[in-house]
Protein backbone atom coordinates (compact mmCIF):
# COMPACT_ATOMS: atom_id res chain seq x y z
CA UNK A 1 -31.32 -0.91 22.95
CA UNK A 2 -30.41 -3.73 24.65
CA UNK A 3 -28.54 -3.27 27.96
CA UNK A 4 -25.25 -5.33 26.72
CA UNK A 5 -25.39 -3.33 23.50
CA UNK A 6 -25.51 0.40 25.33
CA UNK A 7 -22.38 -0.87 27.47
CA UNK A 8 -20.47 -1.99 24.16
CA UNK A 9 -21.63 1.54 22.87
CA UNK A 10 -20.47 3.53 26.34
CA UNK A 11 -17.39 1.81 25.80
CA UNK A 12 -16.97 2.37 22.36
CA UNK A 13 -17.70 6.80 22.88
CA UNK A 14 -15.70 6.49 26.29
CA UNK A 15 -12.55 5.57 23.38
CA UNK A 16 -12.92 7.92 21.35
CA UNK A 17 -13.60 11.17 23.86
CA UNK A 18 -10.21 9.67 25.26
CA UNK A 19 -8.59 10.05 21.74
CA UNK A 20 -10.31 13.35 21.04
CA UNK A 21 -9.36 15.38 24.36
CA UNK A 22 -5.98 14.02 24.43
CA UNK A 23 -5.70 15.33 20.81
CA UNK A 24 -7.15 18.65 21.74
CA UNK A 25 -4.97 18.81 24.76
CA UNK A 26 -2.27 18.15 22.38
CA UNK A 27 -2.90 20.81 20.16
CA UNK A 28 -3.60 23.39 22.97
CA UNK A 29 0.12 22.26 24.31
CA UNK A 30 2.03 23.56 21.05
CA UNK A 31 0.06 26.43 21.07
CA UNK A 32 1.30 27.35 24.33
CA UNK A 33 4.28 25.87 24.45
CA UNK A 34 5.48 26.14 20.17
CA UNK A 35 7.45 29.21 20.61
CA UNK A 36 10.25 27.15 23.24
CA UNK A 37 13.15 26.28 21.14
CA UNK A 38 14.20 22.87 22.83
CA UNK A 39 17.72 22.17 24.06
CA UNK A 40 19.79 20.71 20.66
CA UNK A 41 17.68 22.76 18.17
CA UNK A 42 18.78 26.30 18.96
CA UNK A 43 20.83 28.12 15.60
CA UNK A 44 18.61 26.06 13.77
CA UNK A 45 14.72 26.55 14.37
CA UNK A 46 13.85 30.33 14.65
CA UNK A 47 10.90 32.01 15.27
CA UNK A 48 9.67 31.43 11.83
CA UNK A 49 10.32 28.21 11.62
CA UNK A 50 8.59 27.54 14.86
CA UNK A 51 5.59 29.38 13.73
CA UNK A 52 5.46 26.87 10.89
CA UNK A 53 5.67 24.35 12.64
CA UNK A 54 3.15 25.09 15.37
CA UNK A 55 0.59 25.80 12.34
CA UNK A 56 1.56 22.74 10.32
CA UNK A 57 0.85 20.68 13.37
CA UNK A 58 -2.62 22.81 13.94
CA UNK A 59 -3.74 22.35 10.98
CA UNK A 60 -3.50 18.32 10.41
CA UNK A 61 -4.55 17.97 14.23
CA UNK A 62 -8.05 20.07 12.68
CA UNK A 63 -8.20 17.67 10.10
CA UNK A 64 -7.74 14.57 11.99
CA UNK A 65 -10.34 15.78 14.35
CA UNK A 66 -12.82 16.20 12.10
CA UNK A 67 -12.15 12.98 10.29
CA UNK A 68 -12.27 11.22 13.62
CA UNK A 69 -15.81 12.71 14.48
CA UNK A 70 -17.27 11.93 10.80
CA UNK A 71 -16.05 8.13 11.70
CA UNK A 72 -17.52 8.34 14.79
CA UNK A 73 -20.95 9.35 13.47
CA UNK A 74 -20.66 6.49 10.50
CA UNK A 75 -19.63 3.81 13.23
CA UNK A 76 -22.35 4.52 15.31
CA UNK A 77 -25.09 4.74 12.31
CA UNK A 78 -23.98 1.41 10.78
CA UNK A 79 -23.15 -0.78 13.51
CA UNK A 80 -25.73 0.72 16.60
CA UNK A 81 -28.04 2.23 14.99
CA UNK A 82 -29.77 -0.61 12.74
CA UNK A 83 -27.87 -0.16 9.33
CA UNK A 84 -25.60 -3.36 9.42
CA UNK A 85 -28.43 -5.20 9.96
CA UNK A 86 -29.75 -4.24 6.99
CA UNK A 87 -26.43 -4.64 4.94
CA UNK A 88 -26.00 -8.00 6.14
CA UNK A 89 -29.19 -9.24 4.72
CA UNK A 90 -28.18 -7.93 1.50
CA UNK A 91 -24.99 -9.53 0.88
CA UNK A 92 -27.08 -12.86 2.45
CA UNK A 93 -29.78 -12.13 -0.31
CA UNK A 94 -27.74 -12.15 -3.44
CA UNK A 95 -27.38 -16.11 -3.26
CA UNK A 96 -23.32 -16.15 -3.40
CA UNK A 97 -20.95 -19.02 -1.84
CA UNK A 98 -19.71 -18.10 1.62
CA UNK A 99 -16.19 -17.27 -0.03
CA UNK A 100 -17.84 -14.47 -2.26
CA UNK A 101 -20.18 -13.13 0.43
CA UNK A 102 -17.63 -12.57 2.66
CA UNK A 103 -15.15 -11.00 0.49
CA UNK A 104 -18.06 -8.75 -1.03
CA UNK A 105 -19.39 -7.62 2.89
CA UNK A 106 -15.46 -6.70 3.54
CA UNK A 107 -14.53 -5.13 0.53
CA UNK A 108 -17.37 -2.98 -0.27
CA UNK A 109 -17.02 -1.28 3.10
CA UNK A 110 -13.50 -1.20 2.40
CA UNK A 111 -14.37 0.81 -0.63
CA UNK A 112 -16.92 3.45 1.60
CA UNK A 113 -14.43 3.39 3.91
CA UNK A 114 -12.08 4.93 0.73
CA UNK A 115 -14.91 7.59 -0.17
CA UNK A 116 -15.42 8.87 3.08
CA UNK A 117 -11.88 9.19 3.80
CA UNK A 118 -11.17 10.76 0.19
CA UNK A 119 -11.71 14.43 0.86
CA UNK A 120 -9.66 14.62 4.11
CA UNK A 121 -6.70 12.63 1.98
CA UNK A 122 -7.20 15.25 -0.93
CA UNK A 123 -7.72 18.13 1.84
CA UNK A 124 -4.27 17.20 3.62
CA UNK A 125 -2.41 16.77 -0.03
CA UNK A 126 -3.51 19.32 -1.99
CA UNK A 127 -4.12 22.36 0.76
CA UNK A 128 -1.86 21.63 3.61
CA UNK A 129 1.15 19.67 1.94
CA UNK A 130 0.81 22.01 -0.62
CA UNK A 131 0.63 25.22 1.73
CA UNK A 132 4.03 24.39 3.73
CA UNK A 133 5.73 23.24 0.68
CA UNK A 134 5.81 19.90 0.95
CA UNK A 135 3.17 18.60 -2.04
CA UNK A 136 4.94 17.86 -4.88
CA UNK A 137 1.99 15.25 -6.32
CA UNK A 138 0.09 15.72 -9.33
CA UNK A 139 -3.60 15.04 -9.31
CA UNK A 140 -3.01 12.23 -12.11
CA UNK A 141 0.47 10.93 -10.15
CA UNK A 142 -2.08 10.66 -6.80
CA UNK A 143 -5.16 9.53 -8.61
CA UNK A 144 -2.91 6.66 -10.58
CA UNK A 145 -1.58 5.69 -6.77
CA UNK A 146 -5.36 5.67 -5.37
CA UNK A 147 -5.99 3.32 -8.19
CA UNK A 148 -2.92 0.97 -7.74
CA UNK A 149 -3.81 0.75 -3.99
CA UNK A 150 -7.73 -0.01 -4.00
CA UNK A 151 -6.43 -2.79 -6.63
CA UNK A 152 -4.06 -4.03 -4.53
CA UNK A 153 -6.10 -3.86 -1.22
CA UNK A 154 -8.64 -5.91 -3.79
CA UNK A 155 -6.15 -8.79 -4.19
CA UNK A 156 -4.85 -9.45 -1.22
CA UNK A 157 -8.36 -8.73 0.91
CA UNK A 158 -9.37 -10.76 -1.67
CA UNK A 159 -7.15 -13.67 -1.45
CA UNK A 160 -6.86 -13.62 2.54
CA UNK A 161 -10.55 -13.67 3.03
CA UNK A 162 -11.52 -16.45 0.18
CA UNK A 163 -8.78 -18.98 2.32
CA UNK A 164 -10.29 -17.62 5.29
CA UNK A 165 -13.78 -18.68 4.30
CA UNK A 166 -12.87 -21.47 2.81
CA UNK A 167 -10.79 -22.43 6.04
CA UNK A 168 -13.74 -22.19 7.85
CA UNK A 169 -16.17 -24.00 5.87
CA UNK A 170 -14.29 -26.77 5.62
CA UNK A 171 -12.53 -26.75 9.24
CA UNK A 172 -15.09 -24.97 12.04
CA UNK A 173 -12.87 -26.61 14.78
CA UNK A 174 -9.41 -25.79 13.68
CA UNK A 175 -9.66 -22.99 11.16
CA UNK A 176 -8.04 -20.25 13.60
CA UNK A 177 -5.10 -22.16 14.12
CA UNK A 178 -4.68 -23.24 9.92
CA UNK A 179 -5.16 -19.54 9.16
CA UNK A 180 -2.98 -18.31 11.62
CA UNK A 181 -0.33 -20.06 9.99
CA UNK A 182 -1.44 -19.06 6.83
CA UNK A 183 -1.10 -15.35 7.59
CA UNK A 184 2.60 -15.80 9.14
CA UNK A 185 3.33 -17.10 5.89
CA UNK A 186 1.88 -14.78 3.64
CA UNK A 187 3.40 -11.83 5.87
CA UNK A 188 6.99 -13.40 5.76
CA UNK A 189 6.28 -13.72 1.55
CA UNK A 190 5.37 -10.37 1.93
CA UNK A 191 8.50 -9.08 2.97
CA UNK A 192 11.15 -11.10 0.32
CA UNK A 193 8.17 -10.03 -2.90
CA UNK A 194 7.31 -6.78 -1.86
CA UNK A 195 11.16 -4.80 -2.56
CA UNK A 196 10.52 -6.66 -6.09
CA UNK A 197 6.71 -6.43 -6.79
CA UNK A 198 4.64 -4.10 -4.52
CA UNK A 199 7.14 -0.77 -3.69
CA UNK A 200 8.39 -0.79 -7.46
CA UNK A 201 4.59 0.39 -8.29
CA UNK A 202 4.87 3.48 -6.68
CA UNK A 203 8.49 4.37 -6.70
CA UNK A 204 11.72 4.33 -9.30
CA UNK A 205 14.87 2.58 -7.16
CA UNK A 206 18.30 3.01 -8.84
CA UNK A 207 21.39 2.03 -7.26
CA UNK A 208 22.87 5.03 -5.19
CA UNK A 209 24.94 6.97 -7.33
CA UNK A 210 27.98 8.30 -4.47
CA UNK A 211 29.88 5.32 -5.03
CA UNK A 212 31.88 6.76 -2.00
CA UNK A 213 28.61 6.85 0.32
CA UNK A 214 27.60 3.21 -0.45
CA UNK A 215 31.52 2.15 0.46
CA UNK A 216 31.00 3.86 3.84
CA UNK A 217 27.27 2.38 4.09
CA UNK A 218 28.65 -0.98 3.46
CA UNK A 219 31.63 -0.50 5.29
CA UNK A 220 29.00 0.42 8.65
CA UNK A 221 27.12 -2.29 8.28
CA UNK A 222 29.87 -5.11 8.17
CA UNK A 223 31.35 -3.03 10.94
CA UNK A 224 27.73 -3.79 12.70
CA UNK A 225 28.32 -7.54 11.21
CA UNK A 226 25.47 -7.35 8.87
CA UNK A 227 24.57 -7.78 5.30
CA UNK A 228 22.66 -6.06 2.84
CA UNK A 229 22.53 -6.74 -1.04
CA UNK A 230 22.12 -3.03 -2.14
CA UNK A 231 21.88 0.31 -1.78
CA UNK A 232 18.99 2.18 -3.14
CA UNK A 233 17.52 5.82 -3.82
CA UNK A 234 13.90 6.42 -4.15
CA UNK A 235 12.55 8.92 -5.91
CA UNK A 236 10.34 10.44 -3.03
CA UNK A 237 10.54 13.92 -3.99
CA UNK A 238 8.49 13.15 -7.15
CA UNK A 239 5.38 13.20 -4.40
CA UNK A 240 6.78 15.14 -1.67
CA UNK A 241 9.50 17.08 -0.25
CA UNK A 242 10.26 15.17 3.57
CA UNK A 243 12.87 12.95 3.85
CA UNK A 244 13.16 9.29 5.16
CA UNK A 245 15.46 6.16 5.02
CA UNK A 246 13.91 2.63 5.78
CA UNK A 247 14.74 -1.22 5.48
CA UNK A 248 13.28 -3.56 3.26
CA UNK A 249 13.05 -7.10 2.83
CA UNK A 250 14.15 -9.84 5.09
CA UNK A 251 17.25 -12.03 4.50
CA UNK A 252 19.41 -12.36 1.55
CA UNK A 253 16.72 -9.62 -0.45
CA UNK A 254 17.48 -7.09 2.66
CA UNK A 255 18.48 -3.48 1.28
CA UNK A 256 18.46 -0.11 2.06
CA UNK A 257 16.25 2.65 0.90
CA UNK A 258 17.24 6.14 0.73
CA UNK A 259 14.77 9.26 -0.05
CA UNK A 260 16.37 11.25 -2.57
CA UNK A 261 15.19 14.15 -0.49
CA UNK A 262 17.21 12.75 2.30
CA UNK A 263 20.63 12.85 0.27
CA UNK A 264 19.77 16.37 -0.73
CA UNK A 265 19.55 17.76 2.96
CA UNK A 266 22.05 15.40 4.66
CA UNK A 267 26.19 14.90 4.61
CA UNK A 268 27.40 11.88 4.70
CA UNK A 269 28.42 11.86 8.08
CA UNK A 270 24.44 12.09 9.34
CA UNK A 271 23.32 9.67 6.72
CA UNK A 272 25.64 7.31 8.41
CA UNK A 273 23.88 8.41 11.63
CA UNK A 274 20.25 7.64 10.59
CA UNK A 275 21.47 4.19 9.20
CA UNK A 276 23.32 3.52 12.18
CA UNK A 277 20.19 3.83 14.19
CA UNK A 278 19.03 1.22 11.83
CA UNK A 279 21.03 -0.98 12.08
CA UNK A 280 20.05 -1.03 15.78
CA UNK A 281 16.77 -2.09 15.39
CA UNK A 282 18.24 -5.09 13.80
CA UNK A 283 20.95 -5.94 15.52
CA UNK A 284 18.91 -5.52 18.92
CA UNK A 285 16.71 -7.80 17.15
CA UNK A 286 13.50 -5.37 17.52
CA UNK A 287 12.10 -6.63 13.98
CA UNK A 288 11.70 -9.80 15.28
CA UNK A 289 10.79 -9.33 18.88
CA UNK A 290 8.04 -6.68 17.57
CA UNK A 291 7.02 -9.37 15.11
CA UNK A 292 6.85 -12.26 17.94
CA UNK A 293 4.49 -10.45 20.18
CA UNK A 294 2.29 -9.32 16.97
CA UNK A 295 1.96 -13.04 16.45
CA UNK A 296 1.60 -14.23 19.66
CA UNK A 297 -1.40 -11.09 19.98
CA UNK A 298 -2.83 -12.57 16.29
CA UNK A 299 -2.51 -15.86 17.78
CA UNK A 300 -4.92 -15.36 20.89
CA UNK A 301 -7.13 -12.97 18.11
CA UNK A 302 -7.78 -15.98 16.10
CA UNK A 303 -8.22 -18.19 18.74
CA UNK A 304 -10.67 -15.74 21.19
CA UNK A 305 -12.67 -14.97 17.36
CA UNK A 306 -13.10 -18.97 16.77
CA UNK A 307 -14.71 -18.94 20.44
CA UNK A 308 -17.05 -16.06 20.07
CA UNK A 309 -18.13 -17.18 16.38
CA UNK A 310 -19.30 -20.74 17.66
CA UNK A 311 -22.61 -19.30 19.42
CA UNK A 312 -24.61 -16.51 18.03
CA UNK A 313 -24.62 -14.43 20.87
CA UNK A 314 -22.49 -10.93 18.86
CA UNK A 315 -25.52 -11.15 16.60
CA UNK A 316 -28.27 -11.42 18.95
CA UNK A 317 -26.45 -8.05 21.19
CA UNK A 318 -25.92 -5.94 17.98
CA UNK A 319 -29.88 -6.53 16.66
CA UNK A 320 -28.18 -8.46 13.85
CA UNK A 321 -31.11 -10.91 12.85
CA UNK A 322 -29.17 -13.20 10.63
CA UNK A 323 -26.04 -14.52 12.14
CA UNK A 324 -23.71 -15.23 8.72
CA UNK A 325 -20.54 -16.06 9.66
CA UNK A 326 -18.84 -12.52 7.86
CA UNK A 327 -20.90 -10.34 10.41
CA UNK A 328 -19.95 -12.26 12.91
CA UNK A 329 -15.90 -11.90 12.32
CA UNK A 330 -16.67 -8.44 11.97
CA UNK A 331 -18.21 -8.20 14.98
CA UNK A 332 -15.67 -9.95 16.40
CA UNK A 333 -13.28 -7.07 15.41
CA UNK A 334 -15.02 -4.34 16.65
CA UNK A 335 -15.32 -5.34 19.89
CA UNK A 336 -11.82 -7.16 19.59
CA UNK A 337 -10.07 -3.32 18.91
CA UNK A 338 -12.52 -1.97 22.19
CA UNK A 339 -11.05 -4.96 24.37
CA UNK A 340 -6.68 -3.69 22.88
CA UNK A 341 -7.63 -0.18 23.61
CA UNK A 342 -5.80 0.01 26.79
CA UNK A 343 -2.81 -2.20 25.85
CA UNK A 344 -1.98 0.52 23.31
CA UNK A 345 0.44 2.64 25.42
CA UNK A 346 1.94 -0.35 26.52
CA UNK A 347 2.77 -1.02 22.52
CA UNK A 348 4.22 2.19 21.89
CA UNK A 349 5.87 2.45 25.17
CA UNK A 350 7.72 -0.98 23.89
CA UNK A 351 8.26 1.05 20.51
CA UNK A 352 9.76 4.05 22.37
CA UNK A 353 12.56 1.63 24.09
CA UNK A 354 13.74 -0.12 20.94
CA UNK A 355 13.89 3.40 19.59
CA UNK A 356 15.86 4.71 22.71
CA UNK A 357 18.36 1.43 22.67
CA UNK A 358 18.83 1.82 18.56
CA UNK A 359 19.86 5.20 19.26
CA UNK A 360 22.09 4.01 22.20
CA UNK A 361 23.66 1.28 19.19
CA UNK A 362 23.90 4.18 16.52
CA UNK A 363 26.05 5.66 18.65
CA UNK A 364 28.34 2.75 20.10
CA UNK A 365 28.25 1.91 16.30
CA UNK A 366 29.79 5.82 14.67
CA UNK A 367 31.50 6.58 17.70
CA UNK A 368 29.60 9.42 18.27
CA UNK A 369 26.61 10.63 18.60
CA UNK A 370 26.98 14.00 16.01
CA UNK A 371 26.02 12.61 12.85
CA UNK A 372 22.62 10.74 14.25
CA UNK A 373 21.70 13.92 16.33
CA UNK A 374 23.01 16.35 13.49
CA UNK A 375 20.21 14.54 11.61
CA UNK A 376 17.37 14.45 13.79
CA UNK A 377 18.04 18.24 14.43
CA UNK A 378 17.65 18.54 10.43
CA UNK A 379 14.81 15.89 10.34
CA UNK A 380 12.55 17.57 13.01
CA UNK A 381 13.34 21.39 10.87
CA UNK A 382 13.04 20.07 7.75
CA UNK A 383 9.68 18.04 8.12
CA UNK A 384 8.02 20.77 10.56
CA UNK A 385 8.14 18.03 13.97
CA UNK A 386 6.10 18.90 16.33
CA UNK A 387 8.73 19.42 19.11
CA UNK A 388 6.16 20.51 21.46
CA UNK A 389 3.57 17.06 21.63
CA UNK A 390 1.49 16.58 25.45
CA UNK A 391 2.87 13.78 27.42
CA UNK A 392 -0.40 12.05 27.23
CA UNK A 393 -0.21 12.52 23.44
CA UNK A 394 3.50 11.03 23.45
CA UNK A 395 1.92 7.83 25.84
CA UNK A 396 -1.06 7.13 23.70
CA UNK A 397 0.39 7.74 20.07
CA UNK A 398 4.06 8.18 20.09
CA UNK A 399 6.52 5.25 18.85
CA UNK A 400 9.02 7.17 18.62
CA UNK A 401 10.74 9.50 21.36
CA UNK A 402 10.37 12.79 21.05
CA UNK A 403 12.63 14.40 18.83
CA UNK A 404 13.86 16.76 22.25
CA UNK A 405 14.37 14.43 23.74
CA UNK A 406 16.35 12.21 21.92
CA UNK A 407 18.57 14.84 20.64
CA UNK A 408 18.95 15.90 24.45
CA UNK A 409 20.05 12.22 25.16
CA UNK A 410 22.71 12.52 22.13
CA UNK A 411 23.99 15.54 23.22
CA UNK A 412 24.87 14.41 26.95
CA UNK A 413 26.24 10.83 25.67
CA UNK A 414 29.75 10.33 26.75
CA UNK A 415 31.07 10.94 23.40
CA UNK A 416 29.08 14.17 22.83
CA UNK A 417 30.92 17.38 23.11
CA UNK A 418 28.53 20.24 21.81
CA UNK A 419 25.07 20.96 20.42
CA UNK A 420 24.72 19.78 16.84
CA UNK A 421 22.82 23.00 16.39
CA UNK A 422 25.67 25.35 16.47
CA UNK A 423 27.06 24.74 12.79
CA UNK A 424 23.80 24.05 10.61
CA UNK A 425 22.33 26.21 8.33
């Protein structure tokens, strides 16, 4: 092994130990810690309840450790230890255009990449969803969405890499900058087609049937001096029982989504909270800011990728003895997501304070801070939060506050008389 190579692969293990320990270190924390009730949640999480969710976390933290070391072994087999080599010239052999080679090398490891993952997905469904009551998915409703996503992740991989290829067949000086602005594009489609084309696959929307709730909703939002064509319910507790709202769409097609299982475990008054906070991330303009720096990141990707590709020197350090242009963009990657490793707290550090100022709106917004902490109290019970996670695991991972400490935020806001603990069952 080459001495540029072993560095690339120090650097690659010295990533992943960091994920692992701070993962252990996370679950040792609840273990130790699980049992506090936190300031906000106290009438409402008891002992059994914190049990729950102590084990809950446990056991997906096993799970994810496990899947992280099989994915650790498979990365270093296939791209240290000789076998993309090998792969390469295969996909080189078969005599296809550049187009179909490249969209054959990404999507067949696209599909391993499904298989391998497959019994961890099924593991997590059908065991632990299942054994804290949350799995309410058929094996034919999950295989039929397994299906619908590999042939979606077929179309658009496929599409995106055959104007990638053909962008830089026919443009090697200026095809990072052509399909940057392709990919913009296609993202911003993305958002007006997918409320009409992509999330009706999965889900049933119907108009929200408390005409009085959708008033208020409406009512909160031109009080925020927005617009939004509809509200909608989704049927989420056909797959599972935790609750969520969202956004989706851009402009005119904008509209909000509420889980059914949401509306089951939430007054109106909270609902109104959660939307609120929402709204925020609007208003505040975080959408777009988050969506300017992704860009301007992409941006510098492309570029820095249309540098490295130009010599064959990624090839030459992996062992790779044919330099095709598709093992050199995914080379390219690889070491590109090494390099972003430590900007990564510094993205969900930037998450974290659009999350702390949409709170700060929600609550300029209601008037209070009940119904939004009322809900995140509910939200943290009712989903089994870890309300325990490691600081480090909070800097690394987190883009959201902890629930604690959010709700202990709410709570002391000017507006904010008691806990919102006190009166929920």
């Amino acid at each position: 092994m080459n001495p540029e190579l072993l560095l690339i692969l120090v650097a690659y293990l010295c990533i992943k130990g960091i994920e692992n320990i701070v993962s252990l270190v996370n679950l040792r924390h609840i273990s130790i810690y699980g049992h506090m009730v936190p300031v906000g949640f106290d009438g409402v999480v008891d002992d059994a309840t914190l049990k729950r969710m102590r084990d809950y976390t446990v056991d997906n933290g096993r799970v994810d450790f496990v899947s992280s070391a099989v994915d650790l072994v498979i990365t270093i087999v296939f791209i240290f230890g000789g076998l993309l080599d090998w792969y390469n010239a295969w996909i080189s052999a078969q005599g296809w255009s550049l187009p179909v080679a490249g969209i054959c090398f990404f999507l067949f490891l696209s599909y391993a990449e499904f298989i391998l993952q497959l019994p961890f997905g099924l593991y997590k469904t059908f065991v632990i969803e299942e054994k804290y009551g949350f799995n309410r998915q058929t094996f034919p409703l999950w295989l039929a969405d397994a299906a619908k996503g590999l042939l979606l992740t077929t179309i658009i991989y496929s599409l995106l890499l055959w104007v990638a290829f053909l962008l830089i067949k026919a443009m090697p000086s200026n095809w990072w900058l052509l399909l940057w602005g392709f990919m913009l594009f296609f993202k911003l489609f993305m958002l007006y087609v997918s409320p009409y084309v992509i999330e009706p696959l999965f889900n049933k929307f119907t108009p929200i049937e408390d005409k009085n709730l959708e008033e208020k909703i409406k009512a909160l939002f031109v009080k925020a001096g927005l617009s939004v064509s509809r509200v909608f319910t989704m049927d989420a507790s056909k797959r599972s029982g935790h609750g969520n709202a969202y956004f989706s769409g851009i402009g005119h097609v904008k509209r909000i989504v509420l889980f059914d299982t949401l509306l089951e475990k939430n007054n109106d008054d909270e609902i109104l909270g959660i939307l609120a906070h929402e709204a925020g991330h609007w208003k505040k303009k975080h959408i777009l800011k988050r969506l300017v720096v992704m860009e301007c990141v992409s941006f510098a990707g492309l570029y820095l990728a249309w540098w490295f590709m130009q010599s064959d020197v990624l090839p030459i350090i992996f062992a790779v003895s044919e330099p095709t242009l598709y093992v050199k963009l995914l080379l390219v990657g690889f070491c590109g997501a090494l390099i972003a490793f430590p900007f990564k707290p510094l993205f969900s550090y930037s998450s974290r304070k659009h999350e702390w100022e949409a709170d700060g709106f929600a609550v300029e917004l209601c008037g209070n801070s009940y119904g939004l902490s009322r809900a995140l109290v509910k939200l943290g019970r009712d989903n089994l939060a870890n309300l325990h996670p490691h600081p480090w695991y909070t800097f690394l991972y987190y883009s959201h506050p902890p629930l604690p400490q959010r709700v202990a935020k709410l709570i002391n806001a000017p507006c904010k008389m008691k806990s919102p603990g006190k009166d929920l069952k």
